[in-house]
N, C-alpha and C. Protein backbone atom coordinates (compact mmCIF):
# COMPACT_ATOMS: atom_id res chain seq x y z
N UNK A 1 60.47 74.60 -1.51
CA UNK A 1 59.61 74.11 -0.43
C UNK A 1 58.45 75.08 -0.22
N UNK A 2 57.19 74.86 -0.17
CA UNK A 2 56.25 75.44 -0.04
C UNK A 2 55.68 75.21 1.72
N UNK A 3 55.20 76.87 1.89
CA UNK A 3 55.55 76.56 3.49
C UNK A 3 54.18 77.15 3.81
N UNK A 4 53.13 76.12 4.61
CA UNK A 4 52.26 77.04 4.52
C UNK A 4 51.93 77.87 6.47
N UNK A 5 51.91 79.05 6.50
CA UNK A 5 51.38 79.69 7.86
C UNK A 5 50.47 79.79 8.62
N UNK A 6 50.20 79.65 9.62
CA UNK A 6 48.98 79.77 9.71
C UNK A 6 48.44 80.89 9.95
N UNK A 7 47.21 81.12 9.71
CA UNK A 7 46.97 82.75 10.03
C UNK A 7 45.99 82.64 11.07
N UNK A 8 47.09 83.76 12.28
CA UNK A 8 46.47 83.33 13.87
C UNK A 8 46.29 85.09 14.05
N UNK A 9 45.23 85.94 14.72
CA UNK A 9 45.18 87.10 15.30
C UNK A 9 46.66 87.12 16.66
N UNK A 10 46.95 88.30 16.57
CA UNK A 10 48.26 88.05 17.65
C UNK A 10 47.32 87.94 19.11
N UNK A 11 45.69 88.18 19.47
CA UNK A 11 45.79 87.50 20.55
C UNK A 11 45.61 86.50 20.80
N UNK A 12 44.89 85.98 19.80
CA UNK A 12 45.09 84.10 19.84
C UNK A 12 45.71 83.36 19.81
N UNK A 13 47.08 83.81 19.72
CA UNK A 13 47.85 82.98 19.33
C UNK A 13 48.24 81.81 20.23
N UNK A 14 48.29 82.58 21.78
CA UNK A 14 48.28 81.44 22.78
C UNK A 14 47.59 80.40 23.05
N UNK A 15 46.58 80.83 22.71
CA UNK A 15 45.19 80.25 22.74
C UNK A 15 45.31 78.85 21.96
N UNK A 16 46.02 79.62 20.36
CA UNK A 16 45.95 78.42 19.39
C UNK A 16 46.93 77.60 19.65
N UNK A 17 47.96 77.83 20.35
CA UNK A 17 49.23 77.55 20.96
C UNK A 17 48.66 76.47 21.86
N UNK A 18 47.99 76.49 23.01
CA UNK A 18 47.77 75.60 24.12
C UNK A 18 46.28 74.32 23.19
N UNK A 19 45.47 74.91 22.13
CA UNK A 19 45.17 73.64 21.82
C UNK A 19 45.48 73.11 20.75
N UNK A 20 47.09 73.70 20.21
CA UNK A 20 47.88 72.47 19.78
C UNK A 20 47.99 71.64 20.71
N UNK A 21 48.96 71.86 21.63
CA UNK A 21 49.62 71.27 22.23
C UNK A 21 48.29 69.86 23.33
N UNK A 22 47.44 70.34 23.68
CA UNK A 22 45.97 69.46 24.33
C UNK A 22 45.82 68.77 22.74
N UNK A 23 45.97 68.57 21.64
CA UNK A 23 45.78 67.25 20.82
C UNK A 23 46.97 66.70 20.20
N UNK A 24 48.12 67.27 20.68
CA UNK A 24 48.95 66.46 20.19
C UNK A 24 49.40 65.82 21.38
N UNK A 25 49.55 66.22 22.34
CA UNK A 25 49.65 65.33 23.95
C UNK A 25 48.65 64.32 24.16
N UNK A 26 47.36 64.91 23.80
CA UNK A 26 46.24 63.60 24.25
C UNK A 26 45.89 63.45 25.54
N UNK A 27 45.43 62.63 25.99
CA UNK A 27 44.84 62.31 27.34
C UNK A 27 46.54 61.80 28.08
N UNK A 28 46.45 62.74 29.38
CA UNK A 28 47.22 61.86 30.31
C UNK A 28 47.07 61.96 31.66
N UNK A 29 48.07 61.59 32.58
CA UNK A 29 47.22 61.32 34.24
C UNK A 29 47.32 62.26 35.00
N UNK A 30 47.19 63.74 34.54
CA UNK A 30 47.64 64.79 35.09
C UNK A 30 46.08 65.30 35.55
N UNK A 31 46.01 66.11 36.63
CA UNK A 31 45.30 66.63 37.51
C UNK A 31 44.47 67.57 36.46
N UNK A 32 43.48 68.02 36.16
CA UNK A 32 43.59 69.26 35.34
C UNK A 32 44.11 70.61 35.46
N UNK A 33 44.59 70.93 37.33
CA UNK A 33 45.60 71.89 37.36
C UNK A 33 46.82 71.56 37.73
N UNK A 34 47.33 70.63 37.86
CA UNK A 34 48.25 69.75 37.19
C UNK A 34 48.88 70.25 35.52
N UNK A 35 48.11 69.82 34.83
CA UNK A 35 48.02 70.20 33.40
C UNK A 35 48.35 71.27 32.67
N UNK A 36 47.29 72.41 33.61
CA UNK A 36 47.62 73.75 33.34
C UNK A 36 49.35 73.93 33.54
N UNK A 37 49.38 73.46 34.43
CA UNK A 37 51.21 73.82 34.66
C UNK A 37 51.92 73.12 33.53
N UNK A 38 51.60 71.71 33.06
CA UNK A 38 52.40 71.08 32.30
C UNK A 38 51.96 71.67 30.66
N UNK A 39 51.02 72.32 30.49
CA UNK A 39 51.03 72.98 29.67
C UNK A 39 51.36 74.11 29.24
N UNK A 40 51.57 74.56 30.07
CA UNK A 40 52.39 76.36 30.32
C UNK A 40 53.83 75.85 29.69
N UNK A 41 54.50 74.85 30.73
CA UNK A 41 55.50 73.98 30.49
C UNK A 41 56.16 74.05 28.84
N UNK A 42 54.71 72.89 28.79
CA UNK A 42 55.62 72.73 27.16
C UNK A 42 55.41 73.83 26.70
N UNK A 43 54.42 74.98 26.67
CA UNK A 43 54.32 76.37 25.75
C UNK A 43 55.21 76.95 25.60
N UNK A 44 55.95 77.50 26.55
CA UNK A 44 57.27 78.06 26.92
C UNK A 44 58.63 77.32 26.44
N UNK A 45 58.34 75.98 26.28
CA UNK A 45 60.39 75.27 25.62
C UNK A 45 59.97 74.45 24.33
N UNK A 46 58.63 74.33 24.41
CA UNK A 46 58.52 73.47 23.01
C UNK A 46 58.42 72.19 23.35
N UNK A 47 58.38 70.86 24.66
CA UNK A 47 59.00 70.16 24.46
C UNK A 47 57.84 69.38 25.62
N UNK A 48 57.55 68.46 24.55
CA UNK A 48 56.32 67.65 25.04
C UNK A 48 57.32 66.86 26.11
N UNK A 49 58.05 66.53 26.40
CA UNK A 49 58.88 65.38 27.19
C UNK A 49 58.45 65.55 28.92
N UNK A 50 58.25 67.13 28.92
CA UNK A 50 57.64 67.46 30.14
C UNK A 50 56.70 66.86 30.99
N UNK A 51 55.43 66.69 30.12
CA UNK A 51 54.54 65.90 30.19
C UNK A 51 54.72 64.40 31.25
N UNK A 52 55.56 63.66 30.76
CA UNK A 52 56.10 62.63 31.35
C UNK A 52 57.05 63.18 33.14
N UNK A 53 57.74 64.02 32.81
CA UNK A 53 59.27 64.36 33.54
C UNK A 53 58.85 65.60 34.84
N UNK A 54 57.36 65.93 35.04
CA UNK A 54 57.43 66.83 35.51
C UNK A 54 56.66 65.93 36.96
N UNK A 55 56.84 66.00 37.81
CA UNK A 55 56.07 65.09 39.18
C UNK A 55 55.46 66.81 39.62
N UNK A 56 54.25 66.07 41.01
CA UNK A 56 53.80 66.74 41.59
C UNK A 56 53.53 66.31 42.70
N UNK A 57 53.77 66.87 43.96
CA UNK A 57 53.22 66.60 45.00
C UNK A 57 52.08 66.90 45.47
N UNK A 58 51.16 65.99 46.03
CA UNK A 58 49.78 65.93 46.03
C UNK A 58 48.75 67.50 46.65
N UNK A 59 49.98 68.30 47.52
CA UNK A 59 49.40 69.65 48.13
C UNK A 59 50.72 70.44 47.07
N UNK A 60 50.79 70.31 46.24
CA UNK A 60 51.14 71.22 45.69
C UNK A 60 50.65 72.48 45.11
N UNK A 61 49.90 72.35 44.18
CA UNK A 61 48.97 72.84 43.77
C UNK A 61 48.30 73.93 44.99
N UNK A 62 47.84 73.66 45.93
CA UNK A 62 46.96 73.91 46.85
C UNK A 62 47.87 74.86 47.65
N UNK A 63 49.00 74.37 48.13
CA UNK A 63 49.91 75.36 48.79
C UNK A 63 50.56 76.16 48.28
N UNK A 64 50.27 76.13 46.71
CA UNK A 64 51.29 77.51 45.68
C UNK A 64 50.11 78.94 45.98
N UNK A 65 48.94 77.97 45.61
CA UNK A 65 47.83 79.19 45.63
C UNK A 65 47.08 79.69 46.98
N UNK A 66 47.15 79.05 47.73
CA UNK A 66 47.25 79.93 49.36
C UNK A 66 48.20 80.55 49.32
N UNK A 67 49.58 80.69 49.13
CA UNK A 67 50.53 80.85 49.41
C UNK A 67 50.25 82.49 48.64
N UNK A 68 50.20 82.48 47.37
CA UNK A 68 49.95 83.41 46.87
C UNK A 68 48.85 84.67 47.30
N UNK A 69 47.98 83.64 47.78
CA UNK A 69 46.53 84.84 48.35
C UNK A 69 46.79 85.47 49.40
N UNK A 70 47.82 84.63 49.66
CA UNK A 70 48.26 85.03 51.16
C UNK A 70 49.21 86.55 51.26
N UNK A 71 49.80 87.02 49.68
CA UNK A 71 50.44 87.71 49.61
C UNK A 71 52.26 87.45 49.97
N UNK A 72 52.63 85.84 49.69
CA UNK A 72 53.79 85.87 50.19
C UNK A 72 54.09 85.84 48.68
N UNK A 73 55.95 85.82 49.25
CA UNK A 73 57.28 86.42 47.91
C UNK A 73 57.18 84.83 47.42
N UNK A 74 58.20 85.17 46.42
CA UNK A 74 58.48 84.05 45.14
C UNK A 74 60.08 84.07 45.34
N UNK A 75 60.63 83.59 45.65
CA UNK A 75 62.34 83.61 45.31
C UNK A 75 62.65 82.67 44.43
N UNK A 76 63.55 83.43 43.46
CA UNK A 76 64.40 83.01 42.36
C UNK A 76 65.55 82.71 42.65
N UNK A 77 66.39 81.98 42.02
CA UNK A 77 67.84 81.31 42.32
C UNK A 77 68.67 82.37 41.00
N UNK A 78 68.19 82.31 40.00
CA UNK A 78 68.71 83.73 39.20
C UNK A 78 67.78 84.81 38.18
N UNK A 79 68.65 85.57 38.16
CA UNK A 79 67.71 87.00 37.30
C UNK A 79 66.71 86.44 36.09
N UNK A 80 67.03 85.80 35.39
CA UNK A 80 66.32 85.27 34.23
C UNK A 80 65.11 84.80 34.47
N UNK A 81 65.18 84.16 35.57
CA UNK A 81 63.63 83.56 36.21
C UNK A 81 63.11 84.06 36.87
N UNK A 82 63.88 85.22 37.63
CA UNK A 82 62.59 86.23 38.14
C UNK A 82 62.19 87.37 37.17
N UNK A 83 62.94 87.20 35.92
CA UNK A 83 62.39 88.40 35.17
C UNK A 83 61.13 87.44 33.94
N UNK A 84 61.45 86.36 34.22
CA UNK A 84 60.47 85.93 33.30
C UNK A 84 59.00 85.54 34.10
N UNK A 85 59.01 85.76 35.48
CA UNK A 85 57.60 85.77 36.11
C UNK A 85 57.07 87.13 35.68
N UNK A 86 55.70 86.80 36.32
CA UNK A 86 54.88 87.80 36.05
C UNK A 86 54.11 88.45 36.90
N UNK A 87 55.28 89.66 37.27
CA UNK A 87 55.02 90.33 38.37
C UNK A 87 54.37 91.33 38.57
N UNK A 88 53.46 91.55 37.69
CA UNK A 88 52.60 92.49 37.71
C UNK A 88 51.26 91.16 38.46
N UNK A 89 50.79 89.93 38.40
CA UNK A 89 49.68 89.05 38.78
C UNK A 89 49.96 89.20 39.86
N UNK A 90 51.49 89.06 40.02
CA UNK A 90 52.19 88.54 41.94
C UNK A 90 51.33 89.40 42.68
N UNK A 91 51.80 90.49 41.87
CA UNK A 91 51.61 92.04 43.33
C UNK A 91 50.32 92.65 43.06
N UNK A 92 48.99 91.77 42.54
CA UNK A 92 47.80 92.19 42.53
C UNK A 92 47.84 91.52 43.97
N UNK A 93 48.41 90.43 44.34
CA UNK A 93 48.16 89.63 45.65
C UNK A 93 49.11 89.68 46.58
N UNK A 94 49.60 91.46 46.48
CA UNK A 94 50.56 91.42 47.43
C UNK A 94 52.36 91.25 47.80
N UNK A 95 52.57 90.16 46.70
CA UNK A 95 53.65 89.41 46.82
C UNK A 95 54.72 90.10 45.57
N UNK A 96 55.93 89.69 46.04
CA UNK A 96 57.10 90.41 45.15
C UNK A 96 57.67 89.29 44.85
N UNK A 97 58.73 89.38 43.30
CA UNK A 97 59.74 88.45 43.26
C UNK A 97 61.06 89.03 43.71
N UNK A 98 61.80 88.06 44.40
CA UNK A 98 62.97 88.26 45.20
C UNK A 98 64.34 87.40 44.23
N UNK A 99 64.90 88.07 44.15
CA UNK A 99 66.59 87.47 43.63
C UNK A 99 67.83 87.91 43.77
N UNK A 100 68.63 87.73 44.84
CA UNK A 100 69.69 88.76 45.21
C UNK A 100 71.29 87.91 44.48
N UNK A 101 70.87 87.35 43.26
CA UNK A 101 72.23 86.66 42.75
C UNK A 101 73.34 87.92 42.27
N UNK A 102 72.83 89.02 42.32
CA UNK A 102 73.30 89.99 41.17
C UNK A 102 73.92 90.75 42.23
N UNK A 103 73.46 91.05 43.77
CA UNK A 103 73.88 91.91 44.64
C UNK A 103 75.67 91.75 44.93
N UNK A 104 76.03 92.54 44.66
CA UNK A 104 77.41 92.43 45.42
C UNK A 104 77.86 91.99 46.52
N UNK A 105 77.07 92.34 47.50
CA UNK A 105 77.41 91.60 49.02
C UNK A 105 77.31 90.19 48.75
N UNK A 106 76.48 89.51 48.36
CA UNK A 106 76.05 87.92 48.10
C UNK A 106 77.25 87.88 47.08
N UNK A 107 77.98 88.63 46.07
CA UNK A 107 79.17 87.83 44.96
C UNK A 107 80.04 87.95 46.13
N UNK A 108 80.43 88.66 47.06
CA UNK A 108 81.70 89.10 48.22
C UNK A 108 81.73 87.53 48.93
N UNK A 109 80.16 87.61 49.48
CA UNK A 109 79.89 86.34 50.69
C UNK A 109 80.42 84.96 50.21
N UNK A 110 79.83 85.04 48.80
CA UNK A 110 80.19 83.87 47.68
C UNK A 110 81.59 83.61 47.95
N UNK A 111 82.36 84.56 47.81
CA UNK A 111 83.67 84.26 47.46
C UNK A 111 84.53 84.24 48.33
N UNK A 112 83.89 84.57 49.40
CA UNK A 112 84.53 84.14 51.19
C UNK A 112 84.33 82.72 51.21
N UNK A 113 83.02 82.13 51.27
CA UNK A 113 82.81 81.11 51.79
C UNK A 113 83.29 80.24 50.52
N UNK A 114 83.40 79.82 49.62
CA UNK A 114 83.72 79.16 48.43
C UNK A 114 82.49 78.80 47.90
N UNK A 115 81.02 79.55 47.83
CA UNK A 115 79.80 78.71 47.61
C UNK A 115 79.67 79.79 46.20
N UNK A 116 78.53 79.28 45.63
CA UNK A 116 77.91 79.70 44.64
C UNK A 116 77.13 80.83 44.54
N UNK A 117 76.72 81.99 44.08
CA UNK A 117 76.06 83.25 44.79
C UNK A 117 74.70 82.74 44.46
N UNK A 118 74.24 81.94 43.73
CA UNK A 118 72.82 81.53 44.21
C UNK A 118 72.47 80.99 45.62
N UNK A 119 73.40 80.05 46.15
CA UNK A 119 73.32 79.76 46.99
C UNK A 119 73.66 80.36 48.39
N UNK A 120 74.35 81.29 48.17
CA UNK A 120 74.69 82.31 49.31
C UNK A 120 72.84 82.84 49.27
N UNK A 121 72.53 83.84 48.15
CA UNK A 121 71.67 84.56 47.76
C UNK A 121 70.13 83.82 48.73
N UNK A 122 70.38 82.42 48.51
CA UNK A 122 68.97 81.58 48.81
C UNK A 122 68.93 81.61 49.99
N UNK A 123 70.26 81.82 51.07
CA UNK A 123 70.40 81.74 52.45
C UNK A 123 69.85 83.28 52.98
N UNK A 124 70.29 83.99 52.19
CA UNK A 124 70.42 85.46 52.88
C UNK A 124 69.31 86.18 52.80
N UNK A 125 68.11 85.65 51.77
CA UNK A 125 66.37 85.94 51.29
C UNK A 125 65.41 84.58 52.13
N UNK A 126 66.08 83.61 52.57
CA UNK A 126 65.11 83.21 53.06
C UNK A 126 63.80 83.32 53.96
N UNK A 127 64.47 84.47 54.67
CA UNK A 127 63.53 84.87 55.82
C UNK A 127 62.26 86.23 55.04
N UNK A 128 62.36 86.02 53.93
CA UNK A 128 62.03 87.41 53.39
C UNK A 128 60.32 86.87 52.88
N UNK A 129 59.26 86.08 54.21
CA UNK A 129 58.28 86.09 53.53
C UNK A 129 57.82 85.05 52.75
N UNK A 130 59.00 84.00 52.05
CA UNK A 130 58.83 83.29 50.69
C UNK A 130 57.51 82.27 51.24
N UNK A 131 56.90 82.07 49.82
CA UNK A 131 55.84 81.42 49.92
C UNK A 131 56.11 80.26 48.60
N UNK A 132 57.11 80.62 47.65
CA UNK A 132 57.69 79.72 46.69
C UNK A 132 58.76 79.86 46.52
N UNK A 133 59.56 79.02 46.07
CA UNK A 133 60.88 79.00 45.81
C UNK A 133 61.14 78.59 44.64
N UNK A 134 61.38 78.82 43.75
CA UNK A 134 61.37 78.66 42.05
C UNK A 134 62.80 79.09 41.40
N UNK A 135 63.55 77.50 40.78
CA UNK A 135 64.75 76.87 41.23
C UNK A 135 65.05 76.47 39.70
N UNK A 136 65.72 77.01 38.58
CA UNK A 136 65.59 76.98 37.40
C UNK A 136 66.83 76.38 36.82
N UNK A 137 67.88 76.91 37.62
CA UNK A 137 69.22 77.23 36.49
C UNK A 137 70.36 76.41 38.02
N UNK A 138 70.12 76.86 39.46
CA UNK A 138 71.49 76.06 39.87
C UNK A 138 71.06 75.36 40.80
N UNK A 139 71.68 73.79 40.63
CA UNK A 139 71.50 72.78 41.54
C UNK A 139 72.07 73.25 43.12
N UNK A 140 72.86 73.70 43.32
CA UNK A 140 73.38 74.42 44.67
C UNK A 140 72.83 75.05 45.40
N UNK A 141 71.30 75.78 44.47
CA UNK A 141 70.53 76.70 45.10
C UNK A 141 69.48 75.50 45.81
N UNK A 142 69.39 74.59 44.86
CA UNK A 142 68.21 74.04 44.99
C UNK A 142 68.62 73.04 46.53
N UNK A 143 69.65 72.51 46.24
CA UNK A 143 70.60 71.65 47.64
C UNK A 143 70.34 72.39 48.91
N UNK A 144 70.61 73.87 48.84
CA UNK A 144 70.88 74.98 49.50
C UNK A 144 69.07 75.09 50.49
N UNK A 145 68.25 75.22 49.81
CA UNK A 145 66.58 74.88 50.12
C UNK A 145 66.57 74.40 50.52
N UNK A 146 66.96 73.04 50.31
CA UNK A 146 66.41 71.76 51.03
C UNK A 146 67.47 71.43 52.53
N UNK A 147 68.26 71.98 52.28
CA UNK A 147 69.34 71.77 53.41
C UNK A 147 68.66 72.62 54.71
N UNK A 148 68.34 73.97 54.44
CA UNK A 148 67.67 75.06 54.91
C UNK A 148 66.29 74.02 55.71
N UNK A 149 65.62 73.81 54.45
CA UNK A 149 64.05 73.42 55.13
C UNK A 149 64.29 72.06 56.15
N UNK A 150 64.99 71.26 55.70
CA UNK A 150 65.72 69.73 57.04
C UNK A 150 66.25 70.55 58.05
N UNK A 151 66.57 71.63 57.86
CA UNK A 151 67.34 71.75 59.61
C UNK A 151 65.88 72.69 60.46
N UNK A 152 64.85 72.61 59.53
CA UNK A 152 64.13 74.06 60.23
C UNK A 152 64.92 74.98 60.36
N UNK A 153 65.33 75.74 59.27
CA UNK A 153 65.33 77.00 59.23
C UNK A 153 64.56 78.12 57.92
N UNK A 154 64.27 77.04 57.38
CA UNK A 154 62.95 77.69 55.83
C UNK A 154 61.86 76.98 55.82
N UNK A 155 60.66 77.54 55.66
CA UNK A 155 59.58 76.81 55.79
C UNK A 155 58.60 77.63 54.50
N UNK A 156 58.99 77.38 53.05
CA UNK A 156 58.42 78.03 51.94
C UNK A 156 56.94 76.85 52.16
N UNK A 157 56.02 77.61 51.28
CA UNK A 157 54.76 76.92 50.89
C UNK A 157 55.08 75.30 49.74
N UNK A 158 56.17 76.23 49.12
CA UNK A 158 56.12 75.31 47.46
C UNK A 158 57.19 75.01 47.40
N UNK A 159 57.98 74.44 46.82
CA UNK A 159 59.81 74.44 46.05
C UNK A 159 59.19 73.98 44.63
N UNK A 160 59.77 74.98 43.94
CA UNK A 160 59.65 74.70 42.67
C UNK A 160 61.29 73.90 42.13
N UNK A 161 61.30 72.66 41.82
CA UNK A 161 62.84 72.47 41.62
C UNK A 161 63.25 71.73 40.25
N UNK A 162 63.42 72.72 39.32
CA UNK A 162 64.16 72.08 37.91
C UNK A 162 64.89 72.69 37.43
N UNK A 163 66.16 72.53 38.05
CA UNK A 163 67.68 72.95 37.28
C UNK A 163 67.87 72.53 36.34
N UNK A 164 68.65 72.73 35.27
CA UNK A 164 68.86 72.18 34.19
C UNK A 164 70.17 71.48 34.27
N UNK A 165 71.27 70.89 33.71
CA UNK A 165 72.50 70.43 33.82
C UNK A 165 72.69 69.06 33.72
N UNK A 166 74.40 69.25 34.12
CA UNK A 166 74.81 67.68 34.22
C UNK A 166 75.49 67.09 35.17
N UNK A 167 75.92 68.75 36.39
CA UNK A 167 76.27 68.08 37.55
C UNK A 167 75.49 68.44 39.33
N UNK A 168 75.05 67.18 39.07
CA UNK A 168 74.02 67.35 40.64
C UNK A 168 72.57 68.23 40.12
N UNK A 169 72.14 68.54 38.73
CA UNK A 169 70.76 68.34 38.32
C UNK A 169 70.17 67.42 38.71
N UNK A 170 69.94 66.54 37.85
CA UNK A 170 69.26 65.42 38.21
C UNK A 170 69.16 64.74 39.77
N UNK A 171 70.37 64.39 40.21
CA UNK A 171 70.36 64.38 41.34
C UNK A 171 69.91 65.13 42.94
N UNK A 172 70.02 66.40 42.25
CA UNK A 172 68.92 67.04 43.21
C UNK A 172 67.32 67.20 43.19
N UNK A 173 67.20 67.00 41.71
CA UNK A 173 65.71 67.01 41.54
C UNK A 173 65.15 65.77 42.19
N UNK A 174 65.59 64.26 42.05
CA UNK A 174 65.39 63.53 42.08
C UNK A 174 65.72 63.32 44.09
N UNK A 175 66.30 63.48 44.67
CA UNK A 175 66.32 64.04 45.93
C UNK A 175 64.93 64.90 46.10
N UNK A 176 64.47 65.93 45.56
CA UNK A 176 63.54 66.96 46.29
C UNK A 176 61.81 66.06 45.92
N UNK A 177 62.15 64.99 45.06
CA UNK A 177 60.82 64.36 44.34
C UNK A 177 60.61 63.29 45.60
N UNK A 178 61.53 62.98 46.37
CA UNK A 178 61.23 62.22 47.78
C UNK A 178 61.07 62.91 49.24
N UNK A 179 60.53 64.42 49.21
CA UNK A 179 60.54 65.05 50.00
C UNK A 179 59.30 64.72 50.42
N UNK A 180 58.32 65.08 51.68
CA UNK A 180 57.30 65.22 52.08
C UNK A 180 56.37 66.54 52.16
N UNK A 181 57.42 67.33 52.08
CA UNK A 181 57.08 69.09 52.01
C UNK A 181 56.59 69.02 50.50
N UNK A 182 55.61 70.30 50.02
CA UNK A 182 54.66 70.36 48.16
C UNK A 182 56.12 70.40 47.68
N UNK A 183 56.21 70.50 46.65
CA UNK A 183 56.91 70.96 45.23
C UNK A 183 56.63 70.20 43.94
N UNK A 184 57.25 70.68 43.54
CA UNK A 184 57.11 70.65 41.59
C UNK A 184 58.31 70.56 41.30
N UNK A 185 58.47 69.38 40.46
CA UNK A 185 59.94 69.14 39.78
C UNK A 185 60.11 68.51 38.73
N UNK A 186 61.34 68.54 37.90
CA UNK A 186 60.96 67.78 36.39
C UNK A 186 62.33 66.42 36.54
N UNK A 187 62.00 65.51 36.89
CA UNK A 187 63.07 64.46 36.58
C UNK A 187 64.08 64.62 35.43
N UNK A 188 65.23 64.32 35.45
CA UNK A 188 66.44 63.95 34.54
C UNK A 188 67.16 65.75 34.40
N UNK A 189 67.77 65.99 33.46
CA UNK A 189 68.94 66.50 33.38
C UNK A 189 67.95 67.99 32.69
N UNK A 190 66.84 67.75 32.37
CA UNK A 190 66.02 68.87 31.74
C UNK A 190 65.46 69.97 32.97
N UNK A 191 65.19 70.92 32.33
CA UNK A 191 64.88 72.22 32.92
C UNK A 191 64.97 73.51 32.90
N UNK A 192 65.51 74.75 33.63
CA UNK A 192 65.61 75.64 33.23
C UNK A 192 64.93 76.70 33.80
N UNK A 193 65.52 77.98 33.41
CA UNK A 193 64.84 79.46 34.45
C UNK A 193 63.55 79.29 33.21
N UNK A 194 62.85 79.12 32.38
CA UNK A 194 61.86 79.50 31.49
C UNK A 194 61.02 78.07 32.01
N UNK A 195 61.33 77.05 32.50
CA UNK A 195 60.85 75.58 33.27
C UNK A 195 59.97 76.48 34.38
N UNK A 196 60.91 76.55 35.25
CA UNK A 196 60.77 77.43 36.22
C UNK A 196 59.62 78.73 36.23
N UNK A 197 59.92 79.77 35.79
CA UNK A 197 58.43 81.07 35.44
C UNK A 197 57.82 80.29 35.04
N UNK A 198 57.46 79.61 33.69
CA UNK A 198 56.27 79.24 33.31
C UNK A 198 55.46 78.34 34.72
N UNK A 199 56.21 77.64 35.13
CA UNK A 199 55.06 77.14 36.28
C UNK A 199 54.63 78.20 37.41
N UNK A 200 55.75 79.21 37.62
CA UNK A 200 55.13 80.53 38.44
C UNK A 200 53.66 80.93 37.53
N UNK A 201 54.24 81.18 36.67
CA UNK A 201 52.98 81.93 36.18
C UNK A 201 51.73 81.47 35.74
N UNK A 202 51.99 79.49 35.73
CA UNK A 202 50.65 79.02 35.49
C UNK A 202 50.23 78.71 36.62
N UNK A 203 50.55 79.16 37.87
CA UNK A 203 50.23 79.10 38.91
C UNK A 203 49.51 80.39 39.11
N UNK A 204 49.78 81.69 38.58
CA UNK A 204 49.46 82.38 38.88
C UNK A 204 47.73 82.91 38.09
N UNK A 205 48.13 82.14 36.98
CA UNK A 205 47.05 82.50 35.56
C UNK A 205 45.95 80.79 36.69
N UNK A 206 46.27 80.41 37.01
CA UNK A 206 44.93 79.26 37.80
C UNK A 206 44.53 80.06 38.96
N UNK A 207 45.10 81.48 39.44
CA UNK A 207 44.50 82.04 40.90
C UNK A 207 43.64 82.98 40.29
N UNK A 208 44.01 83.32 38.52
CA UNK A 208 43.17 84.41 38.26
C UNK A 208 42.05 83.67 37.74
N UNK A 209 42.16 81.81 37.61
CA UNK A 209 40.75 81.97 36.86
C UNK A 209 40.59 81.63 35.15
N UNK A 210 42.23 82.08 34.81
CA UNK A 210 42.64 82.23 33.08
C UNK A 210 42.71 81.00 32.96
């Protein structure tokens, strides 16, 4: 098999990366910062399906990036997705990423109450500032948000919500896509902590301008 490479400079590569992906997608009904996100999207998993699966709420957009200028936090539901933001952009504007899944007190609390330590974790950071909530890997966390924001007791800018899975994924995404509050979410069973950062950070690469 003859295989041919392409020969890309390593800083272009993204570059050449995002206008693959703008001609093999084509025209679709996405916002152009809209886009930016759904293109970060597929950059990051490979997987044009996004395109279709990812909704937006109409102040979304608008309330990620106040939110940000504003200098508020980002909370993560686990380590993987706050280590895959990019927290060096955050904290030009102030803002930190927050994830207390790993803390011991939150595995203790977990295992008192019978809940999940994301979801302990999402209760016990809420008050900490958040201006997004970026929701990758557990549906419990994401339940946990929305349960929080209906009773008035969380009032984030954004919910970022795409768990990945097969129990109460979908179903919660599809729950947070009938909310009235912004967020960003990807319909069906797809998603993920790398779902998740990449829209932090193409949120963050549209405040710089990139």
């Amino acid at each position: 098999m003859d295989i041919q490479l392409q020969q890309v400079k390593p800083e272009e590569i993204e570059k050449e990366s995002f206008r693959i992906i703008e001609a093999e997608l084509g025209p679709t009904g996405h916002t152009p910062t809209e886009f930016a996100v759904v293109r970060r999207v597929i950059h990051a998993t490979g997987d044009f399906s996004f395109s279709e699966n990812l909704r937006f709420h109409p102040q979304a957009i608008g309330a990620a990036l106040q939110a940000i200028r504003a200098g508020k936090n980002v909370l993560t539901d686990v380590t993987m997705a706050a280590n895959g933001i990019s927290q060096g952009l955050l904290a030009k504007w102030g803002g930190r990423v927050l994830c207390g899944v790993s803390d011991p007190a939150v595995a203790a609390e977990a295992k008192r109450l019978g809940l999940t330590r994301s979801e302990v974790a999402i209760r016990q950071l809420a008050n900490e500032k958040i201006g997004i909530v970026a929701i990758g890997n557990a549906p419990t966390a994401l339940l946990e948000v929305m349960r929080l924001i209906d009773q008035g007791l969380f009032s984030p800018d954004l919910v970022i919500g795409v768990p990945v899975g097969f129990v109460n994924a979908a179903e919660s995404k599809a729950m947070l896509a009938g909310k009235r509050y912004p967020f960003i979410t990807a319909l069906g069973r797809k998603g993920g902590s790398p779902v998740a950062a990449a829209t932090v950070n193409a949120l963050l690469r549209l405040i710089e301008g990139q």
